[in-house]
Protein backbone atom coordinates (compact mmCIF):
# COMPACT_ATOMS: atom_id res chain seq x y z
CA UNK A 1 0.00 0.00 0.00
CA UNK A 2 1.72 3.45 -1.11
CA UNK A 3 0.86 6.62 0.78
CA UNK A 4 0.96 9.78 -0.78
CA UNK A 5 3.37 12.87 -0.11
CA UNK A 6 1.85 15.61 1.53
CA UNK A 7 1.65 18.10 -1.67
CA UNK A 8 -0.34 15.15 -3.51
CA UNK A 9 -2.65 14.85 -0.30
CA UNK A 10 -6.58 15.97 -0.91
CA UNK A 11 -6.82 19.13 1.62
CA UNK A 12 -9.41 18.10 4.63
CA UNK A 13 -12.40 20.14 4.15
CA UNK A 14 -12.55 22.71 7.30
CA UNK A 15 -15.47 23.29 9.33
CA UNK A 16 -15.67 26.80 10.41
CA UNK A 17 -16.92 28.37 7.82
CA UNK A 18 -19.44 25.67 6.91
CA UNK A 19 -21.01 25.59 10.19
CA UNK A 20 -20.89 29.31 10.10
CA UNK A 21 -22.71 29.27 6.76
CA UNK A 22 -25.25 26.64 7.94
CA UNK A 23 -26.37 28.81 10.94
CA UNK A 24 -26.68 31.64 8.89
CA UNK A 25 -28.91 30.13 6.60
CA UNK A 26 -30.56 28.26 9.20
CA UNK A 27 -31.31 31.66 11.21
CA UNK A 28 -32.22 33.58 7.69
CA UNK A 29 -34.80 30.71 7.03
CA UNK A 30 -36.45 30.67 10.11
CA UNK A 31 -36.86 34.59 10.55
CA UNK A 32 -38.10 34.46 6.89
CA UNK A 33 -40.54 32.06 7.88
CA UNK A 34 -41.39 33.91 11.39
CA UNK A 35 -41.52 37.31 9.71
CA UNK A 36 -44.28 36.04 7.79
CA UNK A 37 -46.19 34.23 10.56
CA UNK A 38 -45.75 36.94 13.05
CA UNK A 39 -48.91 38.97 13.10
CA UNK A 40 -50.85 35.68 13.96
CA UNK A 41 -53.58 36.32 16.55
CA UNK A 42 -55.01 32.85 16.52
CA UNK A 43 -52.50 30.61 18.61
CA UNK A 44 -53.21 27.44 16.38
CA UNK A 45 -51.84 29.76 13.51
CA UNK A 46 -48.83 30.58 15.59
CA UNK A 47 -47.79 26.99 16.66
CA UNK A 48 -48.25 26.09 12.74
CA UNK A 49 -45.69 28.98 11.58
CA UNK A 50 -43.22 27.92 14.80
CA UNK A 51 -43.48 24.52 13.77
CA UNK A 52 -42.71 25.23 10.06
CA UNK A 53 -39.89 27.57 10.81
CA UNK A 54 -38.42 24.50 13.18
CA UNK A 55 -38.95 21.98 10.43
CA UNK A 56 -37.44 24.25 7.44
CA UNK A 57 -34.07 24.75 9.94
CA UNK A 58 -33.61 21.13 10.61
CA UNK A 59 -34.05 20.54 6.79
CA UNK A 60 -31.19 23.30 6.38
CA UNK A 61 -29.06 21.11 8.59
CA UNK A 62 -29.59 18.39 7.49
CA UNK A 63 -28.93 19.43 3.78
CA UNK A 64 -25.92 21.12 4.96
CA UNK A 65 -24.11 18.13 7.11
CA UNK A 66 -24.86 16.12 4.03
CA UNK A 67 -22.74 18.74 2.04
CA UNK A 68 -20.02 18.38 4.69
CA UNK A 69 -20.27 14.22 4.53
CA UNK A 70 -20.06 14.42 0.53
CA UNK A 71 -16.80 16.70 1.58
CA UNK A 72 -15.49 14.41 3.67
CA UNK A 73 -16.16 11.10 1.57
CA UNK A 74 -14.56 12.47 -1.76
CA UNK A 75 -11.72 13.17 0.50
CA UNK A 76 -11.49 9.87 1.69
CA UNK A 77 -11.86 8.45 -1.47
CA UNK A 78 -8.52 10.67 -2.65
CA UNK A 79 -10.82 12.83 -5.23
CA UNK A 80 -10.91 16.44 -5.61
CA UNK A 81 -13.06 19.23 -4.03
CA UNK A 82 -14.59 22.31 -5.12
CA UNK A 83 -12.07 24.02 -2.52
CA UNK A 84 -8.83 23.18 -4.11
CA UNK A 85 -10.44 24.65 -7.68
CA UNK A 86 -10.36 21.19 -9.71
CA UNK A 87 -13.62 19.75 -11.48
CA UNK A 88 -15.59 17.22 -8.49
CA UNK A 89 -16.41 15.06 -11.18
């Protein structure tokens, strides 16, 4: 089994500015949904838009780990990122 150098080495994907990213859209999603819920005067109404603001952030969190994992795996797998500016294909 060979091992490669360091320069030949896939960079590991970081995870600062992806989580930073993912809370950001996470917080713009669920203030977009809120904004438009807010003037509810029927509490029914107002546990619907909460809930749908919850369930639209996990779905950003979700959709963003699985970015991260796709990151990850392609590294594992030796292959190229978007980061280092070669094709993912």
């Amino acid at each position: 089994m060979t091992s490669k150098s360091n320069s030949d080495a896939v960079p590991a994907p970081g995870f600062v500015v992806p989580g930073a990213r993912c809370a950001l859209e996470m917080a713009l999603v669920g203030l977009l949904i809120g904004l438009v819920g807010l003037p509810a005067e029927n509490a029914l109404y107002l546990g619907v838009v909460a809930l749908a603001a919850l369930v639209a952030m996990v779905v950003v969190l979700f959709w963003s780990l699985n970015r991260q994992m796709r990151k990850w795996i392609r590294r594992a797998q030796g292959k190229p990122t978007m980061a280092d500016g070669s094709d993912p294909r």
